[in-house]
N, C-alpha and C. Protein backbone atom coordinates (compact mmCIF):
# COMPACT_ATOMS: atom_id res chain seq x y z
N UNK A 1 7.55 10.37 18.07
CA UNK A 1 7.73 11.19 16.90
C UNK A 1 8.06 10.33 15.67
N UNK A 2 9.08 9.41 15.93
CA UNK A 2 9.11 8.56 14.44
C UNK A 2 7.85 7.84 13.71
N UNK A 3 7.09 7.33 14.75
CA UNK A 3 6.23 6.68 14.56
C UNK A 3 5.37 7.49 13.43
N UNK A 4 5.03 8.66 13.96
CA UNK A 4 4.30 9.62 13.27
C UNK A 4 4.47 9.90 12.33
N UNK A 5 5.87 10.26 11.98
CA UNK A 5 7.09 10.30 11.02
C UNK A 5 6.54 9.46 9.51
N UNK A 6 6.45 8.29 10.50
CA UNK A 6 6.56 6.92 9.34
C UNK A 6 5.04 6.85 8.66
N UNK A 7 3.98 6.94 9.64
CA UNK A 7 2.45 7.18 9.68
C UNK A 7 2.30 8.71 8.02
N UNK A 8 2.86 9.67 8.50
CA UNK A 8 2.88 10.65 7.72
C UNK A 8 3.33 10.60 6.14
N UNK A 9 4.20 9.63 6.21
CA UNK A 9 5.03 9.42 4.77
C UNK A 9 3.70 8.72 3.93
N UNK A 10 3.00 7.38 4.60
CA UNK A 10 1.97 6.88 4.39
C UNK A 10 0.87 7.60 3.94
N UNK A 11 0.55 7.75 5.01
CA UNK A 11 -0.92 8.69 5.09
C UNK A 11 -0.82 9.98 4.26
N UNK A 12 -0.01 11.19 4.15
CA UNK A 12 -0.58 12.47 3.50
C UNK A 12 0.51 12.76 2.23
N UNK A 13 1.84 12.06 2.58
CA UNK A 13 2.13 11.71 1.14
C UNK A 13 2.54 11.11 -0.07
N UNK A 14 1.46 9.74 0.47
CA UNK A 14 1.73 8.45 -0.60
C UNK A 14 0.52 8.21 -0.86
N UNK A 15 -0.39 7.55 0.18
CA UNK A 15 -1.95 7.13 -0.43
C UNK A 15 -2.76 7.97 -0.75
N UNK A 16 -2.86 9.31 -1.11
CA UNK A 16 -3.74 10.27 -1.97
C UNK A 16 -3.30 10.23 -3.12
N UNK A 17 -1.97 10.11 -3.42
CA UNK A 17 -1.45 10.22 -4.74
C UNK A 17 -1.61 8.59 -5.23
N UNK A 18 -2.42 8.01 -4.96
CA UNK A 18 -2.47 6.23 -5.53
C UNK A 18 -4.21 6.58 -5.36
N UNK A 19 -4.18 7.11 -4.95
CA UNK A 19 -6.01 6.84 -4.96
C UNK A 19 -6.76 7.45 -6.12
N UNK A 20 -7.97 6.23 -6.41
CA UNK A 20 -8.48 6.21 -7.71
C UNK A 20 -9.95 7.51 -8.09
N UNK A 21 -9.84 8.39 -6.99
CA UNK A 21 -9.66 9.78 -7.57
C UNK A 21 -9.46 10.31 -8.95
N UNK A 22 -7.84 10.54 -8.49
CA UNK A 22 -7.23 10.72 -9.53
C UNK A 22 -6.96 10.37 -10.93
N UNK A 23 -7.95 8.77 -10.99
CA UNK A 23 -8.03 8.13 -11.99
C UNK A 23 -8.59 9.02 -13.39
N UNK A 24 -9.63 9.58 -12.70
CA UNK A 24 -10.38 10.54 -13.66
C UNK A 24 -9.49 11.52 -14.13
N UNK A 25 -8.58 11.85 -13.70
CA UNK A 25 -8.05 13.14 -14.21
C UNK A 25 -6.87 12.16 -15.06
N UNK A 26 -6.01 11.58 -14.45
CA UNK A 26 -4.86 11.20 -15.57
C UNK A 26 -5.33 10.35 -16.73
N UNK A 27 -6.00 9.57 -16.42
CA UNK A 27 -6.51 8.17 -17.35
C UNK A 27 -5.47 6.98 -16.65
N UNK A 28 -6.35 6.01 -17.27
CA UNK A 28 -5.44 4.80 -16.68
C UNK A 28 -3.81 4.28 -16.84
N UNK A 29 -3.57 4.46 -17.92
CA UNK A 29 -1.73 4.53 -18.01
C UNK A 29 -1.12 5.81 -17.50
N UNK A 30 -1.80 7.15 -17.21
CA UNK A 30 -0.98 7.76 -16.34
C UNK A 30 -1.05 7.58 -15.20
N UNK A 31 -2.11 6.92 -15.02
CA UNK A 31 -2.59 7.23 -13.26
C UNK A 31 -2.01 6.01 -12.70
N UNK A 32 -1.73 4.49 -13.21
CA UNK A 32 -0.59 3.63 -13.15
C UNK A 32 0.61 4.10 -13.10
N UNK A 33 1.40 4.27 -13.69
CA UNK A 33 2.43 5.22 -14.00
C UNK A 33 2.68 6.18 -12.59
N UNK A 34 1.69 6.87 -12.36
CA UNK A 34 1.64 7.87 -11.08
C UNK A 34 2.12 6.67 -9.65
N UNK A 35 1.23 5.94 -10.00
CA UNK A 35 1.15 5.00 -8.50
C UNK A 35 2.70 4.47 -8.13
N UNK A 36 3.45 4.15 -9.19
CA UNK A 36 4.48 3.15 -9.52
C UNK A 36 5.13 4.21 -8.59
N UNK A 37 5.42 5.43 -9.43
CA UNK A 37 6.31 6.32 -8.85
C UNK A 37 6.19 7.16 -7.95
N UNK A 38 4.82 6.91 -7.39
CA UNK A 38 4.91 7.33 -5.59
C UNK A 38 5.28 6.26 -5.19
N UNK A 39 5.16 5.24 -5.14
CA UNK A 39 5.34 3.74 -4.42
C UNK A 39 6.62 3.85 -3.98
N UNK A 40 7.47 4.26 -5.47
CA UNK A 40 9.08 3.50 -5.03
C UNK A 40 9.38 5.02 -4.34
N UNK A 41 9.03 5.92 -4.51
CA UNK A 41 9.60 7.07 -3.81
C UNK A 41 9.17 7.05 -2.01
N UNK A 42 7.96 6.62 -1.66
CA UNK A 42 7.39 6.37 -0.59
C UNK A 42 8.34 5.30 0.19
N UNK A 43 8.40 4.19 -0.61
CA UNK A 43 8.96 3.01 -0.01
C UNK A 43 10.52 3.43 0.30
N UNK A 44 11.31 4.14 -0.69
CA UNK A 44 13.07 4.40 -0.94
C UNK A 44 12.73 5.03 0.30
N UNK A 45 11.59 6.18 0.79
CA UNK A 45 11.95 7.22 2.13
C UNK A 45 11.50 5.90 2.83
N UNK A 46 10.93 5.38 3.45
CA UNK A 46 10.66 4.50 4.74
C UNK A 46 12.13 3.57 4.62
N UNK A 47 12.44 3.13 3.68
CA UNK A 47 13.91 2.10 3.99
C UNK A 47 14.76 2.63 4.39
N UNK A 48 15.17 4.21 4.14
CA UNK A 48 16.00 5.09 5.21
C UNK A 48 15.59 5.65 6.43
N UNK A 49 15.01 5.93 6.77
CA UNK A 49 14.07 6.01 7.89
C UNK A 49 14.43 4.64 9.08
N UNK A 50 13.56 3.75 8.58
CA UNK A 50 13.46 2.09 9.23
C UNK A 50 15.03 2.08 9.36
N UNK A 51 15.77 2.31 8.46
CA UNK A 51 16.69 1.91 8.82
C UNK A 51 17.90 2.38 10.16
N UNK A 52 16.97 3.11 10.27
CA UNK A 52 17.52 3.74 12.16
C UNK A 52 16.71 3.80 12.83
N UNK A 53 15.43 3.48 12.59
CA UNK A 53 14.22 3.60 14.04
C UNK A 53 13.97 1.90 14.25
N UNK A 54 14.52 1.20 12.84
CA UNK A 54 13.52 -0.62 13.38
C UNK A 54 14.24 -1.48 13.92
N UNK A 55 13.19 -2.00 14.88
CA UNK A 55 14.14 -3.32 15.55
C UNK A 55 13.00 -4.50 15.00
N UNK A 56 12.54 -5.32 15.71
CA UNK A 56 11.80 -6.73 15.45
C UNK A 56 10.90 -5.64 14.16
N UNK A 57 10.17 -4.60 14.72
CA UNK A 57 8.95 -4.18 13.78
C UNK A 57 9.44 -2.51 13.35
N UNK A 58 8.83 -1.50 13.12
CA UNK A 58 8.99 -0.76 12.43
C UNK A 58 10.02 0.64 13.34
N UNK A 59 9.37 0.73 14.61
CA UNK A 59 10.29 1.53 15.82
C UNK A 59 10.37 0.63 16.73
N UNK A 60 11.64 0.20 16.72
CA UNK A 60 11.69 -0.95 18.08
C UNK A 60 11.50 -2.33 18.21
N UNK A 61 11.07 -2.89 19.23
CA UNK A 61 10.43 -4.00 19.26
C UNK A 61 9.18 -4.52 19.87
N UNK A 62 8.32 -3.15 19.60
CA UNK A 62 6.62 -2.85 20.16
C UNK A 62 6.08 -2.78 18.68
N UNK A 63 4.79 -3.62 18.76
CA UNK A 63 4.19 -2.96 16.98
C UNK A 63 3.31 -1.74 17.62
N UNK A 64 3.73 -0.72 16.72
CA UNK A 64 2.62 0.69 17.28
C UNK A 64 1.90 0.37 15.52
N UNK A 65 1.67 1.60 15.72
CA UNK A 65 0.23 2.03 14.32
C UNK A 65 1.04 2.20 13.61
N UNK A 66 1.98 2.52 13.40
CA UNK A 66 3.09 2.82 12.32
C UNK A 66 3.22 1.42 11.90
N UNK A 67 3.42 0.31 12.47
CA UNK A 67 3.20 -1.21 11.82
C UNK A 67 1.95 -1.39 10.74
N UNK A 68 0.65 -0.77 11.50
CA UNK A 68 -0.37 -1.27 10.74
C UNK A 68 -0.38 -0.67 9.67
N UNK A 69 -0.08 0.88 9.66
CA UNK A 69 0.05 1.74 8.36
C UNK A 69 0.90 0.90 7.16
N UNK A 70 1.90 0.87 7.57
CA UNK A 70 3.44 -0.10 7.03
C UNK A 70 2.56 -0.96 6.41
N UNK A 71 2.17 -2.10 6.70
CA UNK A 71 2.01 -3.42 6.04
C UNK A 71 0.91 -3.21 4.81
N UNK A 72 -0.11 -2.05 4.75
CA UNK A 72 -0.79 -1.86 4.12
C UNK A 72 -0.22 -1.19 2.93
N UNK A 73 0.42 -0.31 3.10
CA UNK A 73 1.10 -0.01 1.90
C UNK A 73 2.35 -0.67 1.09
N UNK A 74 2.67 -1.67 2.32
CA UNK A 74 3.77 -2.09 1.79
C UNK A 74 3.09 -3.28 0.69
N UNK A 75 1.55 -4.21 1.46
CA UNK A 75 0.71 -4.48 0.78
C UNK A 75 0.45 -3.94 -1.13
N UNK A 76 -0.17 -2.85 -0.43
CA UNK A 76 -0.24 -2.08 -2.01
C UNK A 76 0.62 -2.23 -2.83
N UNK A 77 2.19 -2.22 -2.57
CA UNK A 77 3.05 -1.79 -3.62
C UNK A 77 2.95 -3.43 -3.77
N UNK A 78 3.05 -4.19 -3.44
CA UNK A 78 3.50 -6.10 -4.10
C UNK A 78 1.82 -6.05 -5.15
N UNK A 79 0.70 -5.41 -4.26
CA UNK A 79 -0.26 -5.87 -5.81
C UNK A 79 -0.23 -5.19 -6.77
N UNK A 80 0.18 -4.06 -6.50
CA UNK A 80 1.18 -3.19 -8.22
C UNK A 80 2.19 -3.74 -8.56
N UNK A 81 2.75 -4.53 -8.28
CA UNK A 81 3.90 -5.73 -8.80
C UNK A 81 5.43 -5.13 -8.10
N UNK A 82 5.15 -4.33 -7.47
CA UNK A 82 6.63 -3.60 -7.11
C UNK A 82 7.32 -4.71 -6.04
N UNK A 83 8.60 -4.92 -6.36
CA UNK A 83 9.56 -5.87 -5.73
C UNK A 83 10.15 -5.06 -4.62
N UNK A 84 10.04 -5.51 -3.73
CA UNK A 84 10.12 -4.94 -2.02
C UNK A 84 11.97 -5.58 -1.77
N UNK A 85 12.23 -6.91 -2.78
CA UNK A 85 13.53 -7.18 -2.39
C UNK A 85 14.66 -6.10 -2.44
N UNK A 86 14.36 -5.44 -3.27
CA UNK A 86 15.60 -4.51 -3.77
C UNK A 86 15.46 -3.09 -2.12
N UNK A 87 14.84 -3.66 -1.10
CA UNK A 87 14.69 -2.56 0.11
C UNK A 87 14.74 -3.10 1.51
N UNK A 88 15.96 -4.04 1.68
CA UNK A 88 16.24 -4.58 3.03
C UNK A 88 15.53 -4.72 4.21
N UNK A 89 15.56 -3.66 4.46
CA UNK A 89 14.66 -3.19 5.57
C UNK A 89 13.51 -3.39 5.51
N UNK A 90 12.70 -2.97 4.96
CA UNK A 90 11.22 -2.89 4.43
C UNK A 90 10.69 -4.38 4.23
N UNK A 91 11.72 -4.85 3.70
CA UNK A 91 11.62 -6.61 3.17
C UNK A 91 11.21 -7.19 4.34
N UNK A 92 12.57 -7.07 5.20
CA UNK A 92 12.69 -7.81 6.13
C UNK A 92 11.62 -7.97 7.16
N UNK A 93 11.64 -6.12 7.78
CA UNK A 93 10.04 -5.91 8.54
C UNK A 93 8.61 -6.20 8.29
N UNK A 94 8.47 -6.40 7.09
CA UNK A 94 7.20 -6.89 6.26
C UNK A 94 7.22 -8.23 6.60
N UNK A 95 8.39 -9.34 6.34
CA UNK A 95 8.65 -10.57 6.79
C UNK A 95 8.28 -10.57 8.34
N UNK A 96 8.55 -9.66 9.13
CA UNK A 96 8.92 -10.29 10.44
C UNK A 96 7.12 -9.61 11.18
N UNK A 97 6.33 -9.14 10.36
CA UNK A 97 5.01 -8.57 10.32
C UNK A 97 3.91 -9.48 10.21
N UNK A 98 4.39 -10.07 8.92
CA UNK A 98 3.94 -11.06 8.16
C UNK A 98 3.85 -12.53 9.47
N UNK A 99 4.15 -12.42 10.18
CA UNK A 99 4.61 -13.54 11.81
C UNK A 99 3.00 -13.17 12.43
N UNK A 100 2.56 -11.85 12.81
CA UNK A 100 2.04 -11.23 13.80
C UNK A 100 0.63 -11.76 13.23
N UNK A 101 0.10 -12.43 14.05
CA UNK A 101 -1.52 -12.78 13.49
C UNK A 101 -2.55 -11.84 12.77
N UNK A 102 -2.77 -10.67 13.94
CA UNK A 102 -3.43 -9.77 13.97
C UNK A 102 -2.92 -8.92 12.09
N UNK A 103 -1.88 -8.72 11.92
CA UNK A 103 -1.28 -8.10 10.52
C UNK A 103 -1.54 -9.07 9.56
N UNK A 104 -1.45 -10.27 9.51
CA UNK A 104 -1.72 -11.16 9.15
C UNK A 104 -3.45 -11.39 8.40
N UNK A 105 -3.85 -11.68 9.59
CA UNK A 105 -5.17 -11.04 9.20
C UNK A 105 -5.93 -10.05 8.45
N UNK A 106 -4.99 -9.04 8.96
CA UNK A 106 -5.62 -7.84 7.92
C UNK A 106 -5.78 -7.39 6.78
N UNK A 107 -4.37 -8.39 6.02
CA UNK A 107 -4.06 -8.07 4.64
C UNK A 107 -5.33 -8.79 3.82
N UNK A 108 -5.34 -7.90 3.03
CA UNK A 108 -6.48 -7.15 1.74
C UNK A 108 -6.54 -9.17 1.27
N UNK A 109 -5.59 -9.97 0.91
CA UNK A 109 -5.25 -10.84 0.25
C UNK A 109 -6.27 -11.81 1.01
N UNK A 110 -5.77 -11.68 2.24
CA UNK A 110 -6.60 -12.92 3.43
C UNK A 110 -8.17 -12.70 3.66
N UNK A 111 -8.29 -11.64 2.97
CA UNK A 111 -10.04 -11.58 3.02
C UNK A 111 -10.96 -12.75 2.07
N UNK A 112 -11.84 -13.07 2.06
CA UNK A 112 -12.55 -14.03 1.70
C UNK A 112 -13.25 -13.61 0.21
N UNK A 113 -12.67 -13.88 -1.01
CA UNK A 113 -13.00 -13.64 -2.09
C UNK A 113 -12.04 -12.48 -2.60
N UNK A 114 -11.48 -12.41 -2.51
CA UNK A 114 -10.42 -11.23 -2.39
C UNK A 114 -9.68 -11.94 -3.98
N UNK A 115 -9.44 -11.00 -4.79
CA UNK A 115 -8.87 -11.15 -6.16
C UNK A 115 -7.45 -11.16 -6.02
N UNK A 116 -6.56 -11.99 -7.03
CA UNK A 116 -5.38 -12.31 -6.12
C UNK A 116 -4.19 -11.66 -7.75
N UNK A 117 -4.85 -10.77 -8.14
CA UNK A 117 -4.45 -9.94 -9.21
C UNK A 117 -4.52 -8.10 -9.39
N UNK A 118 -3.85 -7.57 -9.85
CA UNK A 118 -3.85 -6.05 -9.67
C UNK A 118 -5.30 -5.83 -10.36
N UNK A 119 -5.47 -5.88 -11.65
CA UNK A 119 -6.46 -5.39 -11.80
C UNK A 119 -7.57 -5.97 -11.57
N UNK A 120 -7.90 -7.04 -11.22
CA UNK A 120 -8.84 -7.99 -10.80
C UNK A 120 -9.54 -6.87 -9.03
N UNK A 121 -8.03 -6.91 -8.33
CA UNK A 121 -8.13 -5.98 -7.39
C UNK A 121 -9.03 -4.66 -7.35
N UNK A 122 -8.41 -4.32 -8.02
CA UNK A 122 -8.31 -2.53 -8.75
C UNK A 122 -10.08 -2.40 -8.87
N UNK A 123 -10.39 -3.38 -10.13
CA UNK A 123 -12.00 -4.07 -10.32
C UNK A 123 -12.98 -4.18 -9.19
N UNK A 124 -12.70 -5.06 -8.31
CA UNK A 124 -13.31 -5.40 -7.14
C UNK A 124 -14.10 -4.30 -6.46
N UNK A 125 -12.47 -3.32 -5.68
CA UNK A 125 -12.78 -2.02 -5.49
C UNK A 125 -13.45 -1.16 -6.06
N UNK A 126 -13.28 -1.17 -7.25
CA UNK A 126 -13.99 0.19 -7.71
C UNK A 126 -15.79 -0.66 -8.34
N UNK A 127 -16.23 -1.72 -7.98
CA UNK A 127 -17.30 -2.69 -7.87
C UNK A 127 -17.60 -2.48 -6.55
N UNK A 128 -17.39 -1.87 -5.69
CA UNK A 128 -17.85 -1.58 -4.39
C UNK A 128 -17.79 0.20 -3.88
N UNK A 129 -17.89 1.16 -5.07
CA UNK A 129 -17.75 2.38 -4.84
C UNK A 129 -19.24 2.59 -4.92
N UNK A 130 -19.83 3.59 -4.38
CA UNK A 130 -21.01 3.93 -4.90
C UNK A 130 -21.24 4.71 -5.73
N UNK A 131 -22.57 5.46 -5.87
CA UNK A 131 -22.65 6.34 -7.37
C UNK A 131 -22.05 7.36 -7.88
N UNK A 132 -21.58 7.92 -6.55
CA UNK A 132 -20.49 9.05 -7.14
C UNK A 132 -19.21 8.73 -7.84
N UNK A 133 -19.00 7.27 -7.70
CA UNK A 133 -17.70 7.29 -8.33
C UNK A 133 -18.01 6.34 -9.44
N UNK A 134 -19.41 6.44 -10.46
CA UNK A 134 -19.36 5.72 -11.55
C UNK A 134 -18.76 6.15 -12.39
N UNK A 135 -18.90 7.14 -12.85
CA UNK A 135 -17.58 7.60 -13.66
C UNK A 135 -16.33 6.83 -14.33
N UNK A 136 -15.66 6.08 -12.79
CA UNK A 136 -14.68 5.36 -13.27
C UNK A 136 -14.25 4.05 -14.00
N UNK A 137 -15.74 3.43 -14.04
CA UNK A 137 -16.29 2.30 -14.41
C UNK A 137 -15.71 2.61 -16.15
N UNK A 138 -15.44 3.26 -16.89
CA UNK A 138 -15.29 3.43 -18.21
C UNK A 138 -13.57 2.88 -18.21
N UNK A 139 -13.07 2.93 -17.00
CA UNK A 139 -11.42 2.73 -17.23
C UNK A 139 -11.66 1.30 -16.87
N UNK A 140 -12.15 0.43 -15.85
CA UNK A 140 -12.12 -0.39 -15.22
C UNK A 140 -13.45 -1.32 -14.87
N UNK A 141 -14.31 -1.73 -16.28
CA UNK A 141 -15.75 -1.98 -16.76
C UNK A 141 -16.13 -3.13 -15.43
N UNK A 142 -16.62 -3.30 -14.73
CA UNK A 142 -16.71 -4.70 -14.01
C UNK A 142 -17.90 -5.31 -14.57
N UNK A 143 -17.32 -6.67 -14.63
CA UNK A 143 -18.76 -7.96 -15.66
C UNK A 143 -19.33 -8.67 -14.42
């Protein structure tokens, strides 16, 4: 159940509200703005949480899917510039994640050509949407 718990905070109510969707409707300084403040609200609930379900990794000392969820968002919030120090827990487990090859691997950063900047990021992505989402190309022009 925690696992799920932690999976849920992620999944149905943090990364819809960051996704560039929504770009169209706020514009780009709100829809920044939006992301910031799901982030730290997402992240403040998992550091109370973690902080009674984690041992080595997020429940315990098994990585379940609740790890892989974790590192990705926790991912997200450092390339929106958000400082993970000010959240112990979260810090720490991200550190002790950051060990595991396989997590390691996965992050967005370690991919091969991978932009090592938010909006460079932000760019990339939305340079790999297809036609339905040209639209957004007016907030985020790619050259």
């Amino acid at each position: 159940m925690q696992v799920r718990e932690i999976m849920e905070i992620i999944v149905t109510d943090t990364h819809p509200k960051q996704g560039f969707t929504l770009l169209k409707h706020l514009g780009e300084r709100n829809w920044r703005d939006s992301c910031t403040d799901c982030i730290t609200k997402c992240l403040t609930a998992l550091e109370a949480i973690l902080k009674e379900t984690s041992g080595r990794y997020c429940v315990g000392d098994e990585i379940t899917l609740a790890d892989a969820f974790f590192v990705q968002q926790v991912f997200n919030a450092r390339v929106r510039g958000f400082d993970v120090a000010s959240l112990p827990t979260v810090s720490r487990l991200y550190g002790s994640l950051g060990d595991v090859p396989a997590m390691k691997r996965a992050e967005a950063l370690c991919l091969e050509n991978m932009p090592r900047d938010e909006d460079a990021y932000i760019r990339s992505i939305i340079s790999h949407f297809n036609a339905d989402y040209q639209h957004l190309r007016k907030w985020f022009p790619v050259t």
